[in-house]
Protein backbone atom coordinates (compact mmCIF):
# COMPACT_ATOMS: atom_id res chain seq x y z
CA UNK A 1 30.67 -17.74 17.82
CA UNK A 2 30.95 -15.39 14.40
CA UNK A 3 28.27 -14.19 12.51
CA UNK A 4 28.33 -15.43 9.18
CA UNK A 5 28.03 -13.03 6.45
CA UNK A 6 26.55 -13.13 3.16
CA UNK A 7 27.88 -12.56 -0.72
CA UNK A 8 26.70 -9.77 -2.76
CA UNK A 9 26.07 -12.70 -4.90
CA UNK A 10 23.42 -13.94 -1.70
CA UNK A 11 21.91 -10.98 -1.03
CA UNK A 12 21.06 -10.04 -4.71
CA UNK A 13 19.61 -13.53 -4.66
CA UNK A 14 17.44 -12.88 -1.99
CA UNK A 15 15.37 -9.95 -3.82
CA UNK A 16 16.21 -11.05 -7.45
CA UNK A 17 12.44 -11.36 -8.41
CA UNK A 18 11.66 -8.43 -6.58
CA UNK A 19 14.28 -6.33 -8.18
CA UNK A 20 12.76 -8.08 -11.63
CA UNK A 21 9.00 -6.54 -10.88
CA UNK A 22 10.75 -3.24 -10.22
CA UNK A 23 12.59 -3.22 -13.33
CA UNK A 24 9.44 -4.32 -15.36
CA UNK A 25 7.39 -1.76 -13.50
CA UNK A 26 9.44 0.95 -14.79
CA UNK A 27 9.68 -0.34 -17.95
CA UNK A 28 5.78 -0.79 -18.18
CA UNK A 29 5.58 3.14 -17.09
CA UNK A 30 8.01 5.46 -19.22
CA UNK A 31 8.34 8.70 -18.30
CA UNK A 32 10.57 11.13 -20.89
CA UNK A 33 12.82 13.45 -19.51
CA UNK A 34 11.80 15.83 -16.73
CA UNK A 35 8.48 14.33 -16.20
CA UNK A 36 9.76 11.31 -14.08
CA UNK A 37 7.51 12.06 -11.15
CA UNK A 38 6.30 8.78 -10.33
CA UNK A 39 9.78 7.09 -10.84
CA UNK A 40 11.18 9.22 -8.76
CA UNK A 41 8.49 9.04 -6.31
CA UNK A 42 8.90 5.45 -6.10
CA UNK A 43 12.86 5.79 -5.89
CA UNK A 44 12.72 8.44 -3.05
CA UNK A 45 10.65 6.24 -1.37
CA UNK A 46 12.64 2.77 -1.28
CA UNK A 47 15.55 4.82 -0.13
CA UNK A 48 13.79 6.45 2.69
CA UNK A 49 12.62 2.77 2.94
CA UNK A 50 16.01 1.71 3.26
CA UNK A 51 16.67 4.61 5.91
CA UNK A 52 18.95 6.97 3.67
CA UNK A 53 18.10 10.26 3.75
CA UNK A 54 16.44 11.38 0.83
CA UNK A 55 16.63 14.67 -1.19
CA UNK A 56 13.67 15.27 -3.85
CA UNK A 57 12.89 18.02 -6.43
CA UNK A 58 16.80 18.57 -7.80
CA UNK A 59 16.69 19.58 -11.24
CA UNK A 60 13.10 18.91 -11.53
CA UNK A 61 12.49 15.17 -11.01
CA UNK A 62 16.02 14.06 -9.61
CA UNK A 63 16.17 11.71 -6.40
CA UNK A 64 19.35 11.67 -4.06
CA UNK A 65 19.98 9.21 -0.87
CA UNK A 66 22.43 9.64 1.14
CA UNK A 67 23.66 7.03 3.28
CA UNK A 68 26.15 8.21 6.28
CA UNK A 69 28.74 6.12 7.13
CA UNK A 70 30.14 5.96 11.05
CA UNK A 71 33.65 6.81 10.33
CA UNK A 72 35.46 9.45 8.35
CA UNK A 73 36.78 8.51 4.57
CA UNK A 74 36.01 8.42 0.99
CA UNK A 75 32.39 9.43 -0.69
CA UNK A 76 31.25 7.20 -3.20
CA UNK A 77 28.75 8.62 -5.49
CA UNK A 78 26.34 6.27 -7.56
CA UNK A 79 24.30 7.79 -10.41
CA UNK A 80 21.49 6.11 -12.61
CA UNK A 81 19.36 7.49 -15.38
CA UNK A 82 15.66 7.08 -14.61
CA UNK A 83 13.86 9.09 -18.00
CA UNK A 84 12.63 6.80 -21.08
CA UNK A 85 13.33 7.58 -24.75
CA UNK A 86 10.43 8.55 -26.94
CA UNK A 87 10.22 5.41 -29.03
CA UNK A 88 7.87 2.98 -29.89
CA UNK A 89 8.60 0.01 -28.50
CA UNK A 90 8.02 -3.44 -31.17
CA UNK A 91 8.44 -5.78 -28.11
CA UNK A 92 4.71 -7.81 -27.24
CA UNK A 93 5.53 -8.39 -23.52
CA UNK A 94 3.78 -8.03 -20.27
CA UNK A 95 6.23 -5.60 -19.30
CA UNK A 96 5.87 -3.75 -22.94
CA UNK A 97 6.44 -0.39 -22.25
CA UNK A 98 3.04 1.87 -22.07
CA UNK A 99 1.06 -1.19 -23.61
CA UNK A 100 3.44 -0.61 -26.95
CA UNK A 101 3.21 2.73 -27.09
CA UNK A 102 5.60 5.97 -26.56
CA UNK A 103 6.62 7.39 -23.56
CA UNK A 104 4.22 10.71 -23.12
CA UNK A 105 6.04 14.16 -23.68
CA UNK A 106 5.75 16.89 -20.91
CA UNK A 107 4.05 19.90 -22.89
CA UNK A 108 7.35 21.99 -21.98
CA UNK A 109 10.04 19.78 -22.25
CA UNK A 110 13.65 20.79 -23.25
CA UNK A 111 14.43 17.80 -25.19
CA UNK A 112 13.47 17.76 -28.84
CA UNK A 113 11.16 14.75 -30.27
CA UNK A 114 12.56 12.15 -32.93
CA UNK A 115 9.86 12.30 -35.25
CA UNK A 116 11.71 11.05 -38.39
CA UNK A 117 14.73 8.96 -39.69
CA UNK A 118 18.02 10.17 -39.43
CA UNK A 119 16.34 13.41 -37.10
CA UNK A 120 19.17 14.73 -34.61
CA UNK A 121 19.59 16.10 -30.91
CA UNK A 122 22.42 18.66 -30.78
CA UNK A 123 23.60 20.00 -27.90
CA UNK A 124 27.02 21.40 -29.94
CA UNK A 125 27.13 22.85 -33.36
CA UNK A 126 27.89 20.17 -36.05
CA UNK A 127 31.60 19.41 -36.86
CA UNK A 128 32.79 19.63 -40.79
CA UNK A 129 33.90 16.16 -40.45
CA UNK A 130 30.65 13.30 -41.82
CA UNK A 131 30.24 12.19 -37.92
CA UNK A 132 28.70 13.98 -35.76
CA UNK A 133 30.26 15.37 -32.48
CA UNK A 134 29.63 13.24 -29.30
CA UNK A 135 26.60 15.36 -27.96
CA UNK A 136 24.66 14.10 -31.10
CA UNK A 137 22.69 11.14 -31.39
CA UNK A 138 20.56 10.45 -34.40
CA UNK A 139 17.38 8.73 -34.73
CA UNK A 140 17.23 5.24 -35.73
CA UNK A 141 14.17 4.07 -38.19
CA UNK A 142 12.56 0.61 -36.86
């Protein structure tokens, strides 16, 4: 007799509210950029949970699992971003993001603050032309 074998679509199923309390649980806890310690805590240790083996502590806060396959081939690399933006967030929800406030700063972090409308992060000097280059994103005013 086979085994019968599952969708994505089934298994996704099958931890769809759990994946939902994970989401909102991050969501609920912001962490900015280089200060993700207990994201990444929790995200090292589902994948150990999962029995990858997990690398902590690259560039700071970043998580890596790596799952070895039995036979030689491709590598498949999936990235995610884990840091919240400093923003205040308008949505009244359980899952409201720090109780509708920012996400706290790190007293040395690299990444400068939005603090007023139309304020930019530039990681390339401006271009002559009226938009800016694709490393800058400006502000947006609620």
């Amino acid at each position: 007799m086979r085994a019968t074998r599952g969708t994505w679509a089934d298994e996704v199923g099958k931890r769809e509210d759990a994946l939902i309390v994970l989401r909102r649980d991050f969501h609920r806890h912001p962490e900015l950029s280089f200060s993700e310690q207990r994201t990444a805590g929790i995200v090292a240790e589902r994948l150990q949970a999962a029995g990858l083996e997990v690398r902590t502590g690259l560039a700071r806060t970043g998580v890596v699992g790596v799952l070895r396959g039995d036979k030689p081939g491709r590598t498949i690399a999936w990235r995610a971003d884990i840091d919240a933006l400093p923003v205040t967030e308008l949505l009244d929800a359980p899952f409201t993001s720090g109780a509708g406030t920012t996400a706290t700063r790190p007293s040395r972090s690299p990444w400068p603050r939005f603090s007023r409308p139309g304020a930019r992060s530039c990681r390339a000097p401006r271009s002559s032309s009226s938009s800016p280059p694709r490393s800058c994103s400006a502000a947006r005013s609620p």
